[in-house]
Protein backbone atom coordinates (compact mmCIF):
# COMPACT_ATOMS: atom_id res chain seq x y z
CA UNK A 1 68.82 59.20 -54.50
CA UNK A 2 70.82 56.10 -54.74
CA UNK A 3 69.19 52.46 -55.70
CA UNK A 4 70.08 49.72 -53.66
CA UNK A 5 69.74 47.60 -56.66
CA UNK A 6 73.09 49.31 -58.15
CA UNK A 7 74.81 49.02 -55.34
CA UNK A 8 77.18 45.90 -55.51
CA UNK A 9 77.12 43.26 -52.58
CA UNK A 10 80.19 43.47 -50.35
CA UNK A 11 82.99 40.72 -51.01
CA UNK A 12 83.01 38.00 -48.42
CA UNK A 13 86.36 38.78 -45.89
CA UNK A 14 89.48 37.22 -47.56
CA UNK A 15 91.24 37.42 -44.54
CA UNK A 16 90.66 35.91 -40.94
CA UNK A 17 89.16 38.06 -38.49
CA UNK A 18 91.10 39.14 -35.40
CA UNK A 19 88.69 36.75 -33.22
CA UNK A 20 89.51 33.67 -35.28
CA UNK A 21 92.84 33.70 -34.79
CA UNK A 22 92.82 32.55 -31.00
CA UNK A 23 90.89 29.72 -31.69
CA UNK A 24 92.57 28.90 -34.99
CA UNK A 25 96.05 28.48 -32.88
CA UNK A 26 93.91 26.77 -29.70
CA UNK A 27 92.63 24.25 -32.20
CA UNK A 28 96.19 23.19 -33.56
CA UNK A 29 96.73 19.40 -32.63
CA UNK A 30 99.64 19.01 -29.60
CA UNK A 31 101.91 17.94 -32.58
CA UNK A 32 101.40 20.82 -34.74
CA UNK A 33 102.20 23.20 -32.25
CA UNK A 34 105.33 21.42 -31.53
CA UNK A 35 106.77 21.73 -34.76
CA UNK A 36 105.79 25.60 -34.70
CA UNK A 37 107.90 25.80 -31.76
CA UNK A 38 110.72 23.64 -33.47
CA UNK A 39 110.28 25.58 -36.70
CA UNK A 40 110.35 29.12 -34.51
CA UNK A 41 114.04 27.54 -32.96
CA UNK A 42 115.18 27.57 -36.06
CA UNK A 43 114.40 30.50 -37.20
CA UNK A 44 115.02 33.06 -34.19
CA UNK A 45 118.85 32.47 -34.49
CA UNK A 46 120.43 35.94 -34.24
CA UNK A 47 117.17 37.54 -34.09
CA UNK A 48 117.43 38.65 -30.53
CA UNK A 49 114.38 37.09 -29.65
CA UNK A 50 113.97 34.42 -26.92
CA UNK A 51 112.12 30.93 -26.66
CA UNK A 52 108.78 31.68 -27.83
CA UNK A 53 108.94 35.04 -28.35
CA UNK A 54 108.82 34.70 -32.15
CA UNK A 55 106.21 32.82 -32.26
CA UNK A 56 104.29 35.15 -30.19
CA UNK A 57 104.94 38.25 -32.10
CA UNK A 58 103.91 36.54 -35.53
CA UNK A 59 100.64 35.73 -33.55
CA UNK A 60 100.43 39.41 -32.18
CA UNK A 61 101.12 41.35 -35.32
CA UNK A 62 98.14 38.94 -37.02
CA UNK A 63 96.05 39.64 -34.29
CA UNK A 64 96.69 43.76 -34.55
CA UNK A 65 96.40 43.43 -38.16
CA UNK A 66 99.69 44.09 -39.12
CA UNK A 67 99.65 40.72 -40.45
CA UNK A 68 96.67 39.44 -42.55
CA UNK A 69 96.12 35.54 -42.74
CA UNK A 70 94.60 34.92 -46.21
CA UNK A 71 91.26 32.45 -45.73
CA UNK A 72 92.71 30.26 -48.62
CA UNK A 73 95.84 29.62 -46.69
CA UNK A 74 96.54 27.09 -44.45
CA UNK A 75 96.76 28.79 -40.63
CA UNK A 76 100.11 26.81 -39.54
CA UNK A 77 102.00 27.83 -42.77
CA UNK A 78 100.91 31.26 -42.74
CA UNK A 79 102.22 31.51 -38.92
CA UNK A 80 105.70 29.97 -40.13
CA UNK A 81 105.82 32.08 -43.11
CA UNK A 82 105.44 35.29 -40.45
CA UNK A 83 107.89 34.27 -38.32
CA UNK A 84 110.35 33.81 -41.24
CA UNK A 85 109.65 37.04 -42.11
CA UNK A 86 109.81 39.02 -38.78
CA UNK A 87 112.75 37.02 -38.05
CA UNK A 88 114.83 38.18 -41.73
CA UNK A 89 113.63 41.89 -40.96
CA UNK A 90 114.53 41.53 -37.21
CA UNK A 91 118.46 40.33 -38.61
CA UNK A 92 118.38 43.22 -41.34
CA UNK A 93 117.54 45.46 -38.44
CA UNK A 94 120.28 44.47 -36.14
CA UNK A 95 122.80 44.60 -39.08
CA UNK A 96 123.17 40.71 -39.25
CA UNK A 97 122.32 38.62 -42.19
CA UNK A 98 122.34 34.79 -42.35
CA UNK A 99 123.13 33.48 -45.21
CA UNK A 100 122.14 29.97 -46.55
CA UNK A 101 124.52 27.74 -44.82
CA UNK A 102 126.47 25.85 -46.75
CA UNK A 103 125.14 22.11 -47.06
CA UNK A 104 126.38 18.87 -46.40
CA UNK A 105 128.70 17.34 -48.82
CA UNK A 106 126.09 14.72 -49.51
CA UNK A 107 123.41 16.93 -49.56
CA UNK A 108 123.48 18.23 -52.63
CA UNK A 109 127.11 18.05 -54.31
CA UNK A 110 130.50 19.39 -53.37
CA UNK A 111 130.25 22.32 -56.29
CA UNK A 112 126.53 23.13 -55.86
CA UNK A 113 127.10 25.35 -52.67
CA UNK A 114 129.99 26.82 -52.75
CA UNK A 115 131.42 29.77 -49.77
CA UNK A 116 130.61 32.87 -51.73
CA UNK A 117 133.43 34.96 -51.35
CA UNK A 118 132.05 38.34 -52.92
CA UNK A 119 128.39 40.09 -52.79
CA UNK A 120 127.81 39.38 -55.87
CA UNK A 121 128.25 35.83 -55.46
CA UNK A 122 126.28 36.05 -52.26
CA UNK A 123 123.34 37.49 -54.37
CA UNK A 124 123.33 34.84 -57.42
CA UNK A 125 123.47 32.47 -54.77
CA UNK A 126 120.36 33.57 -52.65
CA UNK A 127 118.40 34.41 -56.25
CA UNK A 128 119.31 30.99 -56.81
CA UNK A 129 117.59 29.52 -53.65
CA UNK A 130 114.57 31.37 -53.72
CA UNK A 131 114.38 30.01 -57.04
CA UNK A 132 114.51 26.18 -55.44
CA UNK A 133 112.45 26.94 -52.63
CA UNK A 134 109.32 28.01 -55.10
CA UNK A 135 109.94 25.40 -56.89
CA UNK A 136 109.54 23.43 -53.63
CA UNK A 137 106.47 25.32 -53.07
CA UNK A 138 104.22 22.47 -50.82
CA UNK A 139 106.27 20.38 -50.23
CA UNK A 140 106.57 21.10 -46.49
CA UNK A 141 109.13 18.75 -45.58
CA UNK A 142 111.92 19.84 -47.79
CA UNK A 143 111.19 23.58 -47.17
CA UNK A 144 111.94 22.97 -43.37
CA UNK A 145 115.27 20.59 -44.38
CA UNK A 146 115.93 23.82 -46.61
CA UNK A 147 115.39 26.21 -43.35
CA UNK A 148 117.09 24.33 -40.96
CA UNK A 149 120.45 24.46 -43.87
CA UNK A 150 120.28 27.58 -43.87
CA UNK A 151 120.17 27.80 -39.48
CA UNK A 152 123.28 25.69 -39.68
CA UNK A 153 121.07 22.61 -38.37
CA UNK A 154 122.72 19.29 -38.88
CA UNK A 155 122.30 15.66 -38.00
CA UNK A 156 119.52 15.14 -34.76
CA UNK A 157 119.32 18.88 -34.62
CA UNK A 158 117.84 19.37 -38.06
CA UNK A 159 115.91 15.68 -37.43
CA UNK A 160 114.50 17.41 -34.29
CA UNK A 161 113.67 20.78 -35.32
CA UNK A 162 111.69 19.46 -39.06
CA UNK A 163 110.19 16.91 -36.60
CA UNK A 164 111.35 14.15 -39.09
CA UNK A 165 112.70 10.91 -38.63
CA UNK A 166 115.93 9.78 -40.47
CA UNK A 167 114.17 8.43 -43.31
CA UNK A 168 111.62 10.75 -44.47
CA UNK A 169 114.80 13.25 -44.10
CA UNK A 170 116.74 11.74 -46.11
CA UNK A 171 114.03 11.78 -48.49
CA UNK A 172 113.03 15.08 -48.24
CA UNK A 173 117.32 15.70 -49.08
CA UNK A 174 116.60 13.41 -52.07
CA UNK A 175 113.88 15.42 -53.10
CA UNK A 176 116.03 19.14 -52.95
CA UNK A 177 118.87 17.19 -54.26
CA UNK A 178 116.44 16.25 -57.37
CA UNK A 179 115.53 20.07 -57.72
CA UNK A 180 118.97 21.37 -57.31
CA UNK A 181 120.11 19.40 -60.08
CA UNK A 182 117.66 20.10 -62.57
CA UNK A 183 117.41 23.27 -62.65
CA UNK A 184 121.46 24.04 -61.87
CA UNK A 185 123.39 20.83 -63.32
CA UNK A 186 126.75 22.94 -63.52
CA UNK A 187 125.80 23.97 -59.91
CA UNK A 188 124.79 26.84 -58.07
CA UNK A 189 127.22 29.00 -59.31
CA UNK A 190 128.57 29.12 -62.80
């Protein structure tokens, strides 16, 4: 015979239940949801998917489980971290990879981004960026200037799909320019 006394309570759900979700999304503000749907432009670019279809599959595979939304995180970043995710498998899976554009000359500087012209280049350069984008880690605004680069998004397009206007672009650039430099001051590639 067991004790109940020895028996250890059961840890309160880390992750959002199934019938959260819908009202989770149904409470996001009319702005919110529009940068989703900016966010999801940008990042279904040679995915095969159509308008709103990535969006809808992130929210699917959460729903199903697939997915798990961690209570601790915040709803809209978890949804834009699952479409960046199905989106990267979805180009593995159709043979296509896209790279991190290069950036505008006054982005960052003329040597930091360089056209990698081998694999291995290709690879020190993407180690590179994940290394800038954790070190960006919150700050939402330059992570979507950095996702938009690397969609090819310039000028209005990028200022439309980040939702920003010109001048908190321009200092969300500042900002990756600032990281960039400190922790590559040669450049991306040595």
């Amino acid at each position: 015979m067991v004790d109940a006394t020895a028996i250890p309570e059961a840890p309160a759900r880390e992750y959002l239940r199934a019938n959260e979700i819908g009202p989770l999304f149904d409470g996001l503000s009319r702005d919110d949801k529009l940068k989703l749907y900016a966010v999801e432009a940008m990042l279904r670019r040679g995915t095969g998917f159509g308008k709103t279809e990535l969006l809808r599959e992130a929210i699917c595979r959460t729903l199903d489980g697939d997915r798990k939304c961690p209570r601790n995180v915040v709803f809209m970043a978890f949804l834009i971290m699952t479409m960046k995710s199905i989106a990267s498998h979805a180009r593995k899976e159709a043979g296509r990879t896209v790279a991190m554009a290069e950036c505008e000359p006054a982005s960052l500087n003329a040597t930091d981004v360089p056209t990698a012209q081998s694999p291995e280049d290709d690879l020190i350069i993407a180690s590179m960026l994940r290394e800038i984008y954790g070190r960006l880690k919150g700050d939402d605004e330059a992570t979507l200037v950095l996702m938009g680069w690397e969609d090819e998004l310039r000028g209005q397009d990028l200022r439309i799909a980040t939702g920003l206007d010109q001048s908190a672009l321009d200092y969300a650039i500042r900002r990756i320019r600032a990281c960039a430099r400190k922790l590559y001051p040669d450049g991306l590639i040595t």
